[in-house]
N, C-alpha and C. Protein backbone atom coordinates (compact mmCIF):
# COMPACT_ATOMS: atom_id res chain seq x y z
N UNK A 1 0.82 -1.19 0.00
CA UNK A 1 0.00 0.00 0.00
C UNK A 1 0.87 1.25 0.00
N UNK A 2 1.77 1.21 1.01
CA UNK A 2 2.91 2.19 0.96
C UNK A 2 3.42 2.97 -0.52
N UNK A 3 3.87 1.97 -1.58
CA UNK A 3 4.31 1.99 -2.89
C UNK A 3 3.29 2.47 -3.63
N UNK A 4 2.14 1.89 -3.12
CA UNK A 4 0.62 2.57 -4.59
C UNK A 4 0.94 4.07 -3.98
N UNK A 5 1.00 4.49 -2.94
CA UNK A 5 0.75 5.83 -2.19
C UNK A 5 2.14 6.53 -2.93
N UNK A 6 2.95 6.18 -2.77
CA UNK A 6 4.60 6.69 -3.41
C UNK A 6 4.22 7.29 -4.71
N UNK A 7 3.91 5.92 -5.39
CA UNK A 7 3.32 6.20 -7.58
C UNK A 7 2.38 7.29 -7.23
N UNK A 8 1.52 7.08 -6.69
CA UNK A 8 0.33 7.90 -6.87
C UNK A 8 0.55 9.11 -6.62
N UNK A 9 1.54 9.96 -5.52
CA UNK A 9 1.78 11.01 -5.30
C UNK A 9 2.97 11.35 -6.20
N UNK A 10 3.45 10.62 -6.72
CA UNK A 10 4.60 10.63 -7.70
C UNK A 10 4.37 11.34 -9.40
N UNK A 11 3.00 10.41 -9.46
CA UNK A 11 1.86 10.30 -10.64
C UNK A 11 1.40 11.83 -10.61
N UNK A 12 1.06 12.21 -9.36
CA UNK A 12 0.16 13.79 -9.24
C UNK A 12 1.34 14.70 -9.50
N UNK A 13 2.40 14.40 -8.98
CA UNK A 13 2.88 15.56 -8.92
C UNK A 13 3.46 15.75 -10.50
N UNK A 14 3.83 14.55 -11.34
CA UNK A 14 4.38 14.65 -12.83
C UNK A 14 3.11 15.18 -13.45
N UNK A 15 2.07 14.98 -13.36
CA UNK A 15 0.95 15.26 -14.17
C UNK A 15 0.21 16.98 -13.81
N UNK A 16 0.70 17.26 -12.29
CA UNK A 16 0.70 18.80 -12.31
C UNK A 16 2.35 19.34 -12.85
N UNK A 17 3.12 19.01 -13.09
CA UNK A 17 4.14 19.61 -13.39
C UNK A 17 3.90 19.73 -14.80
N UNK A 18 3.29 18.75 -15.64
CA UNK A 18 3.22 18.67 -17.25
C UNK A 18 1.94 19.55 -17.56
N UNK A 19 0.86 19.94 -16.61
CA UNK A 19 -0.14 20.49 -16.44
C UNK A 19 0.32 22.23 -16.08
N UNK A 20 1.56 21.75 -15.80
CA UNK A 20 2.00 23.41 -15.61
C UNK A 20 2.69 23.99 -16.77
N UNK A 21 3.31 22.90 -17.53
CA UNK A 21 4.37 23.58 -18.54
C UNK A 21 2.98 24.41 -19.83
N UNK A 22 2.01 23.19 -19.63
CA UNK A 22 0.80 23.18 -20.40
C UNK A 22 0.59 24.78 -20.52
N UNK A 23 -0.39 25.11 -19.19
CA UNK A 23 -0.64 26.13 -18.81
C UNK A 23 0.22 27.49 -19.18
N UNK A 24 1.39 27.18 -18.91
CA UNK A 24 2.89 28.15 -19.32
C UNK A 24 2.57 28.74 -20.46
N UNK A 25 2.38 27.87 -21.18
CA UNK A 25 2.62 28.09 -22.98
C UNK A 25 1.43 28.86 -23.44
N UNK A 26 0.31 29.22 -22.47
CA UNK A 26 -0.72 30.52 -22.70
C UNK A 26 -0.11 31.64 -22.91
N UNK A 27 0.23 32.01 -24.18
CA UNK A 27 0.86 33.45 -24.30
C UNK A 27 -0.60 34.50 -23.70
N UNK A 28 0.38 35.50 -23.38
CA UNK A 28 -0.65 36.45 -22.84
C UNK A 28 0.12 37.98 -23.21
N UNK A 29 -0.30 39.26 -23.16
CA UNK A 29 -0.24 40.74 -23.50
C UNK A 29 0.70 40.44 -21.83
N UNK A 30 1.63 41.55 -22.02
CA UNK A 30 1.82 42.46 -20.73
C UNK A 30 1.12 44.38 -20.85
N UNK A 31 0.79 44.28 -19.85
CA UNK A 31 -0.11 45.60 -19.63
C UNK A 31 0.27 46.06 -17.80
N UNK A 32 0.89 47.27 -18.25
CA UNK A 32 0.18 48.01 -16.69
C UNK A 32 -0.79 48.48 -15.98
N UNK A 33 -1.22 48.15 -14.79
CA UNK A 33 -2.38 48.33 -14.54
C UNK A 33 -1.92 49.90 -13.72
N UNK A 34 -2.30 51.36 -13.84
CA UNK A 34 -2.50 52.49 -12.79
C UNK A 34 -3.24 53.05 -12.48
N UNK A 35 -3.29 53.55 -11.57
CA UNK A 35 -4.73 54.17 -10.55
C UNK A 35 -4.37 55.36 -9.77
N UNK A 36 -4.92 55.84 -9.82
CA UNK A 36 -4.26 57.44 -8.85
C UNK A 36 -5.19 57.02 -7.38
N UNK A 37 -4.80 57.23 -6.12
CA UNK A 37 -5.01 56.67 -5.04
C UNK A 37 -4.33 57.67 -4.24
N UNK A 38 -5.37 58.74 -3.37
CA UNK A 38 -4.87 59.87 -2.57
C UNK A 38 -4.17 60.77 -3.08
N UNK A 39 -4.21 61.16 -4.31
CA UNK A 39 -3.35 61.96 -5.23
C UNK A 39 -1.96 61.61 -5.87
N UNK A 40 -1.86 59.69 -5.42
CA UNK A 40 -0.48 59.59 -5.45
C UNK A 40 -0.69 58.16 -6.60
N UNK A 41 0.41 58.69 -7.73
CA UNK A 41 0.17 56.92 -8.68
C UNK A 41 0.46 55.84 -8.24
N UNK A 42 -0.03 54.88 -8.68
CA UNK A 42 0.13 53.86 -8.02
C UNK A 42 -0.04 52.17 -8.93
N UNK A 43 0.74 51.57 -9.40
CA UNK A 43 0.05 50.50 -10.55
C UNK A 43 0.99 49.51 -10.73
N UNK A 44 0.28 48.12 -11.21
CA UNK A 44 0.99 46.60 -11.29
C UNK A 44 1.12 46.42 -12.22
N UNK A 45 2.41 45.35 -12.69
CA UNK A 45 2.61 44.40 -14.30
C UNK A 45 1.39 43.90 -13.99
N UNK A 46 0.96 43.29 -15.04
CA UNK A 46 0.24 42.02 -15.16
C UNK A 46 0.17 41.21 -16.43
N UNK A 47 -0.16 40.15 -16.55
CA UNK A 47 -0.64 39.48 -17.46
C UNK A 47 -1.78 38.99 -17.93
N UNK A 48 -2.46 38.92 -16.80
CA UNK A 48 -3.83 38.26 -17.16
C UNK A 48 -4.38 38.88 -16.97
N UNK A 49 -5.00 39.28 -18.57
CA UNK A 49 -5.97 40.27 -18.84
C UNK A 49 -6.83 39.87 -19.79
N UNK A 50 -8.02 39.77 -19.78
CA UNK A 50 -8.82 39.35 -21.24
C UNK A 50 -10.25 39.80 -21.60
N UNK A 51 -10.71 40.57 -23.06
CA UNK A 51 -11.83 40.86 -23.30
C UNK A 51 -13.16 39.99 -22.84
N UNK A 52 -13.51 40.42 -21.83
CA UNK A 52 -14.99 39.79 -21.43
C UNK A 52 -16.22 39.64 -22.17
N UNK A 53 -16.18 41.25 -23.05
CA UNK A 53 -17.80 41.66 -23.71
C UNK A 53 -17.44 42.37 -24.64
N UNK A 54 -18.36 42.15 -25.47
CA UNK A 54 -18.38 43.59 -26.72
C UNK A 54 -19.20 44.49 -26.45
N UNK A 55 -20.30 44.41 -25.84
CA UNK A 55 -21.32 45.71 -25.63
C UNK A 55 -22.24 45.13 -23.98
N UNK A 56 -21.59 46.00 -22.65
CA UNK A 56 -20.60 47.08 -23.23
C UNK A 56 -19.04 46.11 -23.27
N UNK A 57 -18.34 47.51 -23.92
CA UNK A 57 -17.06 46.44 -24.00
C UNK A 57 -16.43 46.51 -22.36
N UNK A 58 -15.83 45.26 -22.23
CA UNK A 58 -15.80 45.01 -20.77
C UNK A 58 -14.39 43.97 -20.74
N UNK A 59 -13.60 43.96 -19.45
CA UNK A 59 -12.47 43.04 -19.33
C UNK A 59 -12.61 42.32 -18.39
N UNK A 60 -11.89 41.26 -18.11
CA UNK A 60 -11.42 40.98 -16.74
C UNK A 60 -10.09 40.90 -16.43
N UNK A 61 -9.71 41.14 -15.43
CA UNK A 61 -7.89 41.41 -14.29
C UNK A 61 -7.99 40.43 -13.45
N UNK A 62 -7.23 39.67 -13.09
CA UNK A 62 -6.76 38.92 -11.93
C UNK A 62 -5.73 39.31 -11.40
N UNK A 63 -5.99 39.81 -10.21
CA UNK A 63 -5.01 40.51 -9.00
C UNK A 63 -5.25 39.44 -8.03
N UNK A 64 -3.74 38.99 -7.72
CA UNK A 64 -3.61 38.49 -6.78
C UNK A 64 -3.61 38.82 -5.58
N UNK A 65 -4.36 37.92 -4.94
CA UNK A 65 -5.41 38.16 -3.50
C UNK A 65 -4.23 38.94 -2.25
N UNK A 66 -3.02 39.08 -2.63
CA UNK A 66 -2.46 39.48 -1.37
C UNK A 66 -1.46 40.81 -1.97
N UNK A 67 -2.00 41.00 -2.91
CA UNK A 67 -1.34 42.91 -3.81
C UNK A 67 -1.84 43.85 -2.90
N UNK A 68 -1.46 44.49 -2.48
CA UNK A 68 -1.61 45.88 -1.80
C UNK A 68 -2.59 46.40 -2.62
N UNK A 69 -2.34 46.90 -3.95
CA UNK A 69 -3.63 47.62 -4.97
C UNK A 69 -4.45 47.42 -5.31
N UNK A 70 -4.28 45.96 -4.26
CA UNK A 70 -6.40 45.34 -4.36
C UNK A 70 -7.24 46.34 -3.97
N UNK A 71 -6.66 46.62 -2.63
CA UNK A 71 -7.22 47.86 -1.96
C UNK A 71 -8.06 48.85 -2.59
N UNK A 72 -7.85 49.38 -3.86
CA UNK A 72 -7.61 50.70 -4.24
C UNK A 72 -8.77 49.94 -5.38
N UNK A 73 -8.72 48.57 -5.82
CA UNK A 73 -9.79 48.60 -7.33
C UNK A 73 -11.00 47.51 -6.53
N UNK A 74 -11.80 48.10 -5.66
CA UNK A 74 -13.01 48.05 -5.13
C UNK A 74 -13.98 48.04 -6.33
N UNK A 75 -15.48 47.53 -6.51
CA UNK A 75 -16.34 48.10 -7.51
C UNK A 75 -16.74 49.65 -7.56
N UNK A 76 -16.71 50.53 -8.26
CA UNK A 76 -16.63 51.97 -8.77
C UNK A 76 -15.29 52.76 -8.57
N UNK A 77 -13.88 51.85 -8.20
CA UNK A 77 -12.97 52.32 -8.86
C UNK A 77 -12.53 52.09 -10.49
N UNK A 78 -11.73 53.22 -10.40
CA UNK A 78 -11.24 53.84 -12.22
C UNK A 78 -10.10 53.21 -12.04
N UNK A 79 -9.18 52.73 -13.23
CA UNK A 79 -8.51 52.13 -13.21
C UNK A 79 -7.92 52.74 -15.38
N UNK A 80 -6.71 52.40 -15.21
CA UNK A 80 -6.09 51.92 -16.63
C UNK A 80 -5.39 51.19 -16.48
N UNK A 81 -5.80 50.56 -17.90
CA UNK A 81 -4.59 49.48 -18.63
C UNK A 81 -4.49 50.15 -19.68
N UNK A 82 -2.43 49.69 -19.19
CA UNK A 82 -1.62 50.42 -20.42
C UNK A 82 -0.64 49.25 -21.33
N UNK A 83 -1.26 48.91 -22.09
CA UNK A 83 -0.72 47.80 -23.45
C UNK A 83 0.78 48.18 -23.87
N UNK A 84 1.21 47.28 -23.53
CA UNK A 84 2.43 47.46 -23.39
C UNK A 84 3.30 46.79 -24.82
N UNK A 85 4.53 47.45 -25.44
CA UNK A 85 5.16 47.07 -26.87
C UNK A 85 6.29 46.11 -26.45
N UNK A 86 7.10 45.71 -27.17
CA UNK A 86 8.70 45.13 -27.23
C UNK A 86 9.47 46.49 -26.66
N UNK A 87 8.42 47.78 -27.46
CA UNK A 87 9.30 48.97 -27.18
C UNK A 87 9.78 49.48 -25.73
N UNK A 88 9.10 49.26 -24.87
CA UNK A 88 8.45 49.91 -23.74
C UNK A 88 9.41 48.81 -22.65
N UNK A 89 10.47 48.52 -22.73
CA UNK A 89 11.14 47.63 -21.78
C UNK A 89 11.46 48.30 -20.59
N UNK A 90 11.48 49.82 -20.27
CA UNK A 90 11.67 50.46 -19.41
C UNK A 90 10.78 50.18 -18.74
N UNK A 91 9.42 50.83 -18.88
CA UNK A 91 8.21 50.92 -18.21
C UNK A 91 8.58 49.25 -17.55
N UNK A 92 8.48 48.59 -18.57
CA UNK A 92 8.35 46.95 -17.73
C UNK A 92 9.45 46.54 -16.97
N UNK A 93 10.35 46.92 -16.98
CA UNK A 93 11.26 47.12 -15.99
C UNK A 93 11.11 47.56 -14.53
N UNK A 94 10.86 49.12 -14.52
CA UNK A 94 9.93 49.67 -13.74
C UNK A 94 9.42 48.83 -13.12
N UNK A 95 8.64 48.14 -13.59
CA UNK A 95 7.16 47.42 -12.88
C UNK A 95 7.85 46.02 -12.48
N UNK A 96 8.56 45.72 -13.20
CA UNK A 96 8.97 43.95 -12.81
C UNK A 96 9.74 44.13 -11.39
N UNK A 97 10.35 45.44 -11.06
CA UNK A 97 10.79 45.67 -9.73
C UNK A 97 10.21 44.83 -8.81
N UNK A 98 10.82 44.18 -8.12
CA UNK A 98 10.22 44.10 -6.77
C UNK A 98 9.77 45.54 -5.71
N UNK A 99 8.63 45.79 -4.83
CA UNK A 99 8.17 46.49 -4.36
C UNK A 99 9.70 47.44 -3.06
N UNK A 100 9.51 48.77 -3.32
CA UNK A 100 10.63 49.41 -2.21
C UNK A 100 9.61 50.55 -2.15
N UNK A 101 9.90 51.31 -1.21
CA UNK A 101 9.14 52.43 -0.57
C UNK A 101 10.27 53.73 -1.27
N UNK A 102 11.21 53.67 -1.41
CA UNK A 102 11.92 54.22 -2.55
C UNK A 102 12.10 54.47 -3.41
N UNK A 103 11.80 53.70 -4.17
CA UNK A 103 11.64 53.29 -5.45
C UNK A 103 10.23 54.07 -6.34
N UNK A 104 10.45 55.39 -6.64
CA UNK A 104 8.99 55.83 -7.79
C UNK A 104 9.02 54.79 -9.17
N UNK A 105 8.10 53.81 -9.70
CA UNK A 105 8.11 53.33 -10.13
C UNK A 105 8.08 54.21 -11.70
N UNK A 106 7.00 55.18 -11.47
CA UNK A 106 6.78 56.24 -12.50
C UNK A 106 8.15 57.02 -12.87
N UNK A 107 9.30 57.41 -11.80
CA UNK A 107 10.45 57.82 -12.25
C UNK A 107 10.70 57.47 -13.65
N UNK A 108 10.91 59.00 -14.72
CA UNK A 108 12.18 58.42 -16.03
C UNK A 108 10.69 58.31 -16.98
N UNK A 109 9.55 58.09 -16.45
CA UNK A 109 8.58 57.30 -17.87
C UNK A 109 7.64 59.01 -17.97
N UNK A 110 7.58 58.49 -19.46
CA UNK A 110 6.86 59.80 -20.26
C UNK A 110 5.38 59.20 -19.93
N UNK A 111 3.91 60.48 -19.21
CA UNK A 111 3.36 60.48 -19.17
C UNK A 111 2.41 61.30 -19.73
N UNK A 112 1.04 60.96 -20.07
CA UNK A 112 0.20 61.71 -21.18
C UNK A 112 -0.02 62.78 -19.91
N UNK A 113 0.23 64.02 -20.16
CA UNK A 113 0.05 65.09 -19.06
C UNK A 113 -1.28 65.73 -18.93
N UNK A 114 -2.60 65.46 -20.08
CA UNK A 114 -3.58 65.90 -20.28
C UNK A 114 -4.45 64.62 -19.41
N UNK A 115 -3.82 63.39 -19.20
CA UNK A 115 -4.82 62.33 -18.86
C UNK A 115 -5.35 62.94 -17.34
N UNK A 116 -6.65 62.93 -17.09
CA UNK A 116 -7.14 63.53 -15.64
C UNK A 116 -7.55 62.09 -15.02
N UNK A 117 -7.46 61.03 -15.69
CA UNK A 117 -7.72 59.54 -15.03
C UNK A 117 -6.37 59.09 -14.15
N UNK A 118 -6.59 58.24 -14.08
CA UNK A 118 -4.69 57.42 -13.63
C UNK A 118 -3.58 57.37 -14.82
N UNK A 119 -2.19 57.10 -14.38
CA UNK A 119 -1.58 57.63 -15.42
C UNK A 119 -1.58 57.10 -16.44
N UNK A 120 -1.31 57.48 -17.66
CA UNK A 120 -1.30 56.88 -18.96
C UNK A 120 0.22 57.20 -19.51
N UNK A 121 1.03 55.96 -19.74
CA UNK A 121 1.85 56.38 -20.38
C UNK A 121 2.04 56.36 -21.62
N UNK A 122 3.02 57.78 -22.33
CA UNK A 122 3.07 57.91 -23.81
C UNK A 122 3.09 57.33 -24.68
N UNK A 123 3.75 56.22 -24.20
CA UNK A 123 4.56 55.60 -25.20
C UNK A 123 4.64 54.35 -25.55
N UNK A 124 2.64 53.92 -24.95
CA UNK A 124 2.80 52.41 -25.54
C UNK A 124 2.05 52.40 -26.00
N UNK A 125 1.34 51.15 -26.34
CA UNK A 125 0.56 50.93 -27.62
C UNK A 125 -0.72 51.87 -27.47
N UNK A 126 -1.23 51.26 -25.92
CA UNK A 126 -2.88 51.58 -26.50
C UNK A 126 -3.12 51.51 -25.01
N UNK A 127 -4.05 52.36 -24.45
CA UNK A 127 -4.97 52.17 -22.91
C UNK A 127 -6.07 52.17 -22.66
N UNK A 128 -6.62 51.84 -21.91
CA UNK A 128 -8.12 51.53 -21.48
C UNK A 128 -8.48 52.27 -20.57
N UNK A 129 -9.11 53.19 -19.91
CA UNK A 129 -9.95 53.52 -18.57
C UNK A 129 -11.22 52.78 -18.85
N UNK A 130 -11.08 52.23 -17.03
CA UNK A 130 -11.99 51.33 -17.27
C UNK A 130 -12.41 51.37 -15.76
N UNK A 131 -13.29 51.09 -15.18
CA UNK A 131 -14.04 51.03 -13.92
C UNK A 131 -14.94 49.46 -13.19
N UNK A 132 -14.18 49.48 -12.40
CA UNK A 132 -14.66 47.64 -12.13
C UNK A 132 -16.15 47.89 -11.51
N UNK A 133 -16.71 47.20 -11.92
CA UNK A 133 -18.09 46.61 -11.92
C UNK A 133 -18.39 45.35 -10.90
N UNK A 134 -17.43 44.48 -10.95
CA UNK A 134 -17.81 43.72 -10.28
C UNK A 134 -16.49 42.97 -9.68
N UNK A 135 -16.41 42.19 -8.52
CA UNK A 135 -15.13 41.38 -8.38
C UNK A 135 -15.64 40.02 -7.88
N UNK A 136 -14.95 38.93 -8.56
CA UNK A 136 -15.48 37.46 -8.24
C UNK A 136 -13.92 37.02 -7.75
N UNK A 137 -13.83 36.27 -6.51
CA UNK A 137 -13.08 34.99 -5.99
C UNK A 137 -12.74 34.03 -6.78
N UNK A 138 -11.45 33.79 -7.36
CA UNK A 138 -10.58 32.85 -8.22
C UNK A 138 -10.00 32.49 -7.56
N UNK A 139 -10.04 31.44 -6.60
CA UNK A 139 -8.84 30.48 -6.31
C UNK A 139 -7.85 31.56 -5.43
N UNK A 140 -6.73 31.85 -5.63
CA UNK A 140 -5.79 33.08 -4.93
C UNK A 140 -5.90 34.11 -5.67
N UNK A 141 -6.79 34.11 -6.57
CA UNK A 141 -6.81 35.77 -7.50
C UNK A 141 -8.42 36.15 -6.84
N UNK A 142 -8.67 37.83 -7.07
CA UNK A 142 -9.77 37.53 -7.61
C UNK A 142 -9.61 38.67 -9.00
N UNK A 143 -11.16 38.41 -9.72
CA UNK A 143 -11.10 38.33 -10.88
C UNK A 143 -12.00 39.80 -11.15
N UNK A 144 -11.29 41.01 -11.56
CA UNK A 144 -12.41 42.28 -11.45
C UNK A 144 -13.13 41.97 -12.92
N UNK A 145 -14.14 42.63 -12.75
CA UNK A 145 -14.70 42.31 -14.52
C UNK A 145 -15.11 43.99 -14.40
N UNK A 146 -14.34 44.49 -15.34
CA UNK A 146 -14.06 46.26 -15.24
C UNK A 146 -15.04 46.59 -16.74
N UNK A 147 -15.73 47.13 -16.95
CA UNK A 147 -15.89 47.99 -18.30
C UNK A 147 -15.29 49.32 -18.25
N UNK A 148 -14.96 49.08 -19.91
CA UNK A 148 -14.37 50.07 -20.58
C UNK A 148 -14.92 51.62 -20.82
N UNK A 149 -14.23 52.24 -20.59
CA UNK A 149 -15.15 53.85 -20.79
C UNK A 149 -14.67 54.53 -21.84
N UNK A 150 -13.87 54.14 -21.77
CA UNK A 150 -12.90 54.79 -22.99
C UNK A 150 -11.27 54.07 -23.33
N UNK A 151 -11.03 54.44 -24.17
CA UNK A 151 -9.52 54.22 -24.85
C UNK A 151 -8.50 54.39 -26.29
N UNK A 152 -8.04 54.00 -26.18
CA UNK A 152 -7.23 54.71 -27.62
C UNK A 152 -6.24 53.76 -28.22
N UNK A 153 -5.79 53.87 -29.53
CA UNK A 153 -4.12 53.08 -29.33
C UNK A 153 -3.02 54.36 -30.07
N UNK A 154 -2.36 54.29 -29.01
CA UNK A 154 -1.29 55.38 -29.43
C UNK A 154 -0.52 55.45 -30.39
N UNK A 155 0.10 53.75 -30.27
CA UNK A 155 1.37 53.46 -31.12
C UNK A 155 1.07 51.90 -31.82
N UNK A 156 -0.24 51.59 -32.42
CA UNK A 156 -0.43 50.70 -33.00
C UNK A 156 0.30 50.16 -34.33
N UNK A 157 1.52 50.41 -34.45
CA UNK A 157 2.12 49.91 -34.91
C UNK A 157 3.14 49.01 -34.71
N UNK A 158 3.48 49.37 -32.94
CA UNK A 158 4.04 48.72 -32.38
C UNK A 158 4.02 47.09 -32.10
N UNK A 159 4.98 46.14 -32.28
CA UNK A 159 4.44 44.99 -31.81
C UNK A 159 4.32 44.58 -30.18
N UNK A 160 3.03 44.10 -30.07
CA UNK A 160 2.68 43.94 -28.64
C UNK A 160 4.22 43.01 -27.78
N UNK A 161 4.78 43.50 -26.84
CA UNK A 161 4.85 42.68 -25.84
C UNK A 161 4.12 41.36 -25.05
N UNK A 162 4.91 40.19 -25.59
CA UNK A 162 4.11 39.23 -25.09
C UNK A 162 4.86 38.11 -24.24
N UNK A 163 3.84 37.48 -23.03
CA UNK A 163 4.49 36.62 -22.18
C UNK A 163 4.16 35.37 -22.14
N UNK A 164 5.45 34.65 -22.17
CA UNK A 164 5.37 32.99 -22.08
C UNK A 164 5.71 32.63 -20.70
N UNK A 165 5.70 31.80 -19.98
CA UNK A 165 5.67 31.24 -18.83
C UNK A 165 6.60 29.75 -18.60
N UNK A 166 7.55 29.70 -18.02
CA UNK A 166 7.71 27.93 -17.46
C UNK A 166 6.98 27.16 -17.22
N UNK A 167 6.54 27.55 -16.04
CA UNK A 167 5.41 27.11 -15.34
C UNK A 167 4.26 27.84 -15.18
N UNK A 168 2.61 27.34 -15.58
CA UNK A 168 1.53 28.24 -15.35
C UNK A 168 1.19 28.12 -13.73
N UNK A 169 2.23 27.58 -12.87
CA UNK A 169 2.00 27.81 -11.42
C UNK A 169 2.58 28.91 -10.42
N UNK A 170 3.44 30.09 -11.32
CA UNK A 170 4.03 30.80 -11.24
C UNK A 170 4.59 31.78 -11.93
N UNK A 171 4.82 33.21 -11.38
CA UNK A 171 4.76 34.28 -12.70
C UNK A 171 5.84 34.28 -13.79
């Protein structure tokens, strides 16, 4: 019995590991998520992002359940996503930081100075303001489902920035 128990946990764990590379190979957009919060910017990389609706047009975000900027995208917060290029390695830089209280993440990046939403930066493809509507419980995410209010693409010529994964059990 010992040995079936060995295979069998042996069995799970090869079949979530091959279940992870699986998962991995979901290419996905990188996009910044920012929000102005007490007058001060504030915003995450992410990846998982995807068109929900066409009318209205609508997304969903998965923020992981233990981000500080959960805080801040409640239902009837404003929010942007900023679509991010190959070009834009700074900005994603920026953001791939690990978190410091030092650290202005916004430092160095060109911002649209007319935007009165959260920040928008210049110089990537395309952004969204968008306002969450609703938030559902995923497992360790949860999942905002935001509609769109508006948006643009700046630099649609650009080719999108895109992310592959090792493992889909980890970023």
């Amino acid at each position: 019995m010992n040995s079936l128990s060995n295979r069998s946990q042996l069995s799970d764990q090869i079949s979530k590991e091959a279940a992870g590379r699986a998962i991995g190979r979901i290419a996905t957009g990188v996009y910044v998520i920012t929000l102005k919060r007490d007058g001060q910017f504030d915003g995450m990389l992410t990846s998982w992002i995807c068109q929900a609706s066409f009318e209205p047009p609508m997304l969903t975000v998965a923020v992981k359940k233990e981000r500080p900027i959960f805080a801040s995208l409640q239902v009837g917060s404003d929010f942007v996503v900023n679509v991010l290029s190959k070009n834009n390695m700074q900005i994603f830089k920026n953001f791939a930081r690990p978190y410091s209280e030092d650290f202005d993440r916004f430092a160095g990046l060109k911002l649209d100075q007319n935007s009165k939403s959260a920040p928008i930066f210049s110089d990537c493809i395309a952004y969204m303001i968008c306002t969450v509507q609703q938030i559902v419980e995923s497992g360790d995410h949860h999942l905002l489902i935001a509609e769109i209010l508006q948006g643009s693409a700046i630099n649609p010529e650009d080719e999108p920035m895109v992310h592959l994964r090792k493992s889909g059990f980890q970023y």
